[in-house]
C-alpha atoms as a PDB file:
ATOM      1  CA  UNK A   1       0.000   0.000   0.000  1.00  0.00           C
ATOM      2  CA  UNK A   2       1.915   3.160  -1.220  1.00  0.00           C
ATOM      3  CA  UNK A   3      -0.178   5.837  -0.575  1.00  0.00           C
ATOM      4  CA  UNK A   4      -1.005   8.139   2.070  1.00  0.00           C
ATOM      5  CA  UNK A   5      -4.349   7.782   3.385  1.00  0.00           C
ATOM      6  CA  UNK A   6      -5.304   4.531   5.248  1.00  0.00           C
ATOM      7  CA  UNK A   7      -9.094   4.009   3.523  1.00  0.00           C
ATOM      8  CA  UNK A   8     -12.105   1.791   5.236  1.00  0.00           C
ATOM      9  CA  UNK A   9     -11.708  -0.277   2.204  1.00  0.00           C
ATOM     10  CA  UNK A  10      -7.624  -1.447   3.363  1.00  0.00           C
ATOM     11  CA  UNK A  11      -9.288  -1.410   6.791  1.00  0.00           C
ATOM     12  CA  UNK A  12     -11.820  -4.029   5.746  1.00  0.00           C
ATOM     13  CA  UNK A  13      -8.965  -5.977   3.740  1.00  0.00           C
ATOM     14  CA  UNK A  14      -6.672  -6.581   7.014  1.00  0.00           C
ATOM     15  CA  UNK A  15      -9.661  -7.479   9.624  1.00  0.00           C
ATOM     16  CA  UNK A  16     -10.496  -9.717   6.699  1.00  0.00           C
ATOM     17  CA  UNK A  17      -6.725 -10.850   6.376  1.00  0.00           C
ATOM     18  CA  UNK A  18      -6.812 -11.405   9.969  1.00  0.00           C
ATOM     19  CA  UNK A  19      -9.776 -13.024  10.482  1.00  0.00           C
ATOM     20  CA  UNK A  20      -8.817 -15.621   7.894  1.00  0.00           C
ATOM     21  CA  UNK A  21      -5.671 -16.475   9.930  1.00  0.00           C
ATOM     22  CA  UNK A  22      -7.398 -16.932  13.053  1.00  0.00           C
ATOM     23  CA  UNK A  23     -10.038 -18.956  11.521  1.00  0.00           C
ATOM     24  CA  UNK A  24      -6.665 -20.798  10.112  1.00  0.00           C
ATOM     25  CA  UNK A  25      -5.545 -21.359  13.904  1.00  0.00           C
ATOM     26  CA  UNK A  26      -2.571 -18.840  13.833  1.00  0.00           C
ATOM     27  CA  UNK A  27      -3.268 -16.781  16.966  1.00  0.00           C
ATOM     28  CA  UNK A  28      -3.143 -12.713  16.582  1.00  0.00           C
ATOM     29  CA  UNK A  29      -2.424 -11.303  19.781  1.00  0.00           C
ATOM     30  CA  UNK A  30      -2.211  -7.613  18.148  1.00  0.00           C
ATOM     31  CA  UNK A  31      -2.826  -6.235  14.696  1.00  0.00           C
ATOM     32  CA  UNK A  32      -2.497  -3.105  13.302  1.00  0.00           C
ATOM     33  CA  UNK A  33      -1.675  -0.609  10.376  1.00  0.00           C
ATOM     34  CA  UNK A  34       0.908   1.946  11.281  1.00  0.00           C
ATOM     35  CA  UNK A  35       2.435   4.542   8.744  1.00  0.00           C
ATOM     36  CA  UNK A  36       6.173   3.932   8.190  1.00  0.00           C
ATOM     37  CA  UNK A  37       8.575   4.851   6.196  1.00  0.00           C
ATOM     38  CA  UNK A  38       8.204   6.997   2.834  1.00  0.00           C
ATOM     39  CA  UNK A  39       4.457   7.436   3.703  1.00  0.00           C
ATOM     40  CA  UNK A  40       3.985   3.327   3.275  1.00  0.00           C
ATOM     41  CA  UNK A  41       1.282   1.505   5.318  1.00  0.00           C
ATOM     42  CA  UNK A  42       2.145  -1.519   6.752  1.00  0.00           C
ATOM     43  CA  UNK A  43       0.307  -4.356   8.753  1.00  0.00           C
ATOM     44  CA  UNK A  44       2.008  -4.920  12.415  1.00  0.00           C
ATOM     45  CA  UNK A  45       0.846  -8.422  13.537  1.00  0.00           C
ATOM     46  CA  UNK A  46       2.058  -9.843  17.003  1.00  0.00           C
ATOM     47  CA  UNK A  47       1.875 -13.248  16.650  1.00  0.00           C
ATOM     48  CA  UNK A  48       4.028 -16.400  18.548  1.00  0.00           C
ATOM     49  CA  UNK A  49       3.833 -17.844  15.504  1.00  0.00           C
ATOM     50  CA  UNK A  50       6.890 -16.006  14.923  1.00  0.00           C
ATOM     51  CA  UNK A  51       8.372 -17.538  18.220  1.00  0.00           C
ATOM     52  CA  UNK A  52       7.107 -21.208  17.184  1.00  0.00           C
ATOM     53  CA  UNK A  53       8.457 -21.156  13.543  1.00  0.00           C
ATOM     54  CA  UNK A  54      10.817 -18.609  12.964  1.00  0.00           C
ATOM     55  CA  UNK A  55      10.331 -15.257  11.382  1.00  0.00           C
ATOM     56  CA  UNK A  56      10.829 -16.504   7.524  1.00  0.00           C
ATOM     57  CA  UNK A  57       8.849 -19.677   7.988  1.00  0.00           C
ATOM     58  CA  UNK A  58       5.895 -17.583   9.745  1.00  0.00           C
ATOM     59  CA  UNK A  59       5.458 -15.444   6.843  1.00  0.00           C
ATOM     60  CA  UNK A  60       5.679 -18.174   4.369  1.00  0.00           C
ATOM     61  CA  UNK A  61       2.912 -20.070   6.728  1.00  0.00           C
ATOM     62  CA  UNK A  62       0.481 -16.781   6.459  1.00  0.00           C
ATOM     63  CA  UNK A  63       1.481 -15.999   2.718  1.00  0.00           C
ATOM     64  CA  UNK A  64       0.119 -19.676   2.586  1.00  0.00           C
ATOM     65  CA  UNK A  65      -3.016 -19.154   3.860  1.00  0.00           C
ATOM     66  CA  UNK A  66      -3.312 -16.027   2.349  1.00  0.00           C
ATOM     67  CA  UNK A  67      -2.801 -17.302  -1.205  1.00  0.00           C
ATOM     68  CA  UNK A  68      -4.821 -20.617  -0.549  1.00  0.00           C
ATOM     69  CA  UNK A  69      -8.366 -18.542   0.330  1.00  0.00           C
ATOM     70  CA  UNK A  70     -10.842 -18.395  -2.468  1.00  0.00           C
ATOM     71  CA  UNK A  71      -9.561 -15.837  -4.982  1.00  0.00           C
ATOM     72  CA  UNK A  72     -13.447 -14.313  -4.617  1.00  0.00           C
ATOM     73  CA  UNK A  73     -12.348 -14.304  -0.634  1.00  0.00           C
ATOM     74  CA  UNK A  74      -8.837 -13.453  -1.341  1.00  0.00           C
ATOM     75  CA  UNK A  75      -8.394 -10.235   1.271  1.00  0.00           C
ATOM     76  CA  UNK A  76      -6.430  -7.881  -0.769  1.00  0.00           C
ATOM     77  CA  UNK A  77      -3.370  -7.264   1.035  1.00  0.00           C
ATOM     78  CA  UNK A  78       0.116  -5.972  -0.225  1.00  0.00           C
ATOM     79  CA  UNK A  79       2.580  -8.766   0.457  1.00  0.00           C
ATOM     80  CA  UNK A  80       5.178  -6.622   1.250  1.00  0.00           C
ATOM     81  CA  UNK A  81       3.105  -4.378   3.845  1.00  0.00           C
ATOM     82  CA  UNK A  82       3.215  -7.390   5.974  1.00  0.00           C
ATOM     83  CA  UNK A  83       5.440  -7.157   9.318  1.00  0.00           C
ATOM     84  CA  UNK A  84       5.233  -9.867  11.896  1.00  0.00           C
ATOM     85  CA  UNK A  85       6.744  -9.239  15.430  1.00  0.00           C
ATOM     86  CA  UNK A  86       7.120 -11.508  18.583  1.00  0.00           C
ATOM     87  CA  UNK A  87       5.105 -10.775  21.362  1.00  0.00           C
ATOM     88  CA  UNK A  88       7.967 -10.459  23.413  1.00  0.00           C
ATOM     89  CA  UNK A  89       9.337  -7.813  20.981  1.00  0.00           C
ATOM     90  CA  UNK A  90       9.892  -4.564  22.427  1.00  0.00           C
ATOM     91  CA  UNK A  91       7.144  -2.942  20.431  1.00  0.00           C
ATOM     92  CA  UNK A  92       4.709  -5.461  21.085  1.00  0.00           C
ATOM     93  CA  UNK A  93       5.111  -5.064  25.208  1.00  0.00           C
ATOM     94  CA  UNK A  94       5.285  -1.383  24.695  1.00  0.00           C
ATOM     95  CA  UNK A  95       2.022  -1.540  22.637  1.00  0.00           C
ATOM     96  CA  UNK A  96       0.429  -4.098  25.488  1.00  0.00           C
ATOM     97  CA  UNK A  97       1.278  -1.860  28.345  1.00  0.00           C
ATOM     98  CA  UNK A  98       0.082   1.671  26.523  1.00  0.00           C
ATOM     99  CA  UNK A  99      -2.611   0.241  24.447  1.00  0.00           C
ATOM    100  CA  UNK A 100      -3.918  -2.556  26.107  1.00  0.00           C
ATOM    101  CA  UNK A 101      -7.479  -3.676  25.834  1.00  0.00           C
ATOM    102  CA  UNK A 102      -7.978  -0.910  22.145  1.00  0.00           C
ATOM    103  CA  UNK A 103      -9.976  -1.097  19.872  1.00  0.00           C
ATOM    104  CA  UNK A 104     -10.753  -0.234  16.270  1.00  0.00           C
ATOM    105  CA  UNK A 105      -9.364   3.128  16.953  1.00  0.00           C
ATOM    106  CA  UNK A 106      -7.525   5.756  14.610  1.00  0.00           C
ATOM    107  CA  UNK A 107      -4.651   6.735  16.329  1.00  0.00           C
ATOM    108  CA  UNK A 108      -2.482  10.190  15.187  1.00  0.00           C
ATOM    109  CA  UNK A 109       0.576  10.893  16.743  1.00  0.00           C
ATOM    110  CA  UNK A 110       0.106   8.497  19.401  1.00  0.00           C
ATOM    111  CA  UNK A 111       2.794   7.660  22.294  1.00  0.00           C
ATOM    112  CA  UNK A 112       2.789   4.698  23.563  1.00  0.00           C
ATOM    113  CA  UNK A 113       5.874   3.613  26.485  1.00  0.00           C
ATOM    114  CA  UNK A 114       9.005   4.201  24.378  1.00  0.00           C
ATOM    115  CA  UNK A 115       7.334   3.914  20.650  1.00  0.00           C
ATOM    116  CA  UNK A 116       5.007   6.531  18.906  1.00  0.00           C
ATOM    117  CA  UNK A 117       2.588   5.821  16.106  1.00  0.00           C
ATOM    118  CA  UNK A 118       2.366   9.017  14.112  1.00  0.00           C
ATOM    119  CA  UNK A 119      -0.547   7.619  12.028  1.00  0.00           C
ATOM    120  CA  UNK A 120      -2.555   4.124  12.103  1.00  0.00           C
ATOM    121  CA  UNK A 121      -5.498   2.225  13.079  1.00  0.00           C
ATOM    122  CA  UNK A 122      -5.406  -0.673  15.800  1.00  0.00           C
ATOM    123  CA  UNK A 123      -7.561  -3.506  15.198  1.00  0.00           C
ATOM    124  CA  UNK A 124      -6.628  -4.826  18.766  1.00  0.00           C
ATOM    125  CA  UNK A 125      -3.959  -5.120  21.294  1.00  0.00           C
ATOM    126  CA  UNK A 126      -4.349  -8.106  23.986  1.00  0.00           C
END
């Protein structure tokens, strides 16, 4: 996603992108998008997948359920705008101890323990 306004439609893309890995039994403990660099949107999810397989085999596991959904179901998400953290990941403990217990909110120039989100929109944070 190159652009730089996050849109209900990417929004309704990465709860569906989500909701298809949970239904695949790959727990989500967080998800987000958060603006990073050169104005590009990406997806945060804090997963222990990441933990139980190993950062490049966890993203091959959800590009695999991501490219085995229905193409009519297929949630239309950017590859590349995927970024999978630990929950024991700095960020993610930051983001559990400012944010805990949030919910579809729109967050601007948000501060959160030692980590700021200048622009995004948190599905949840458990």
């Amino acid at each position: 996603m190159d652009k730089t306004t996050l849109v209900e439609k990417d929004i309704e893309e990465g709860r569906k992108f989500i909701e298809l890995l949970q239904d695949a039994g790959i727990e989500v403990n967080s998800a987000l998008w958060s603006k990073g660099l050169f104005d590009r949107w990406n997806l945060v999810l804090v997963s222990p997948v990441v933990d139980e397989a190993g950062v490049r085999e966890a993203y091959l596991k959800l590009l695999k359920i991501l490219r085995q959904a229905p193409v009519s179901e297929r949630p239309k998400i950017d590859e590349l705008s995927l970024s999978l953290l630990t929950p024991k990941s700095h960020f993610a403990k930051s983001l559990r101890r400012g944010l805990k217990k949030a919910r579809d909110l729109h967050v601007s120039h948000q501060p959160f323990g030692d980590h700021f989100i200048d622009e995004g929109f948190i599905y949840f944070v458990n």
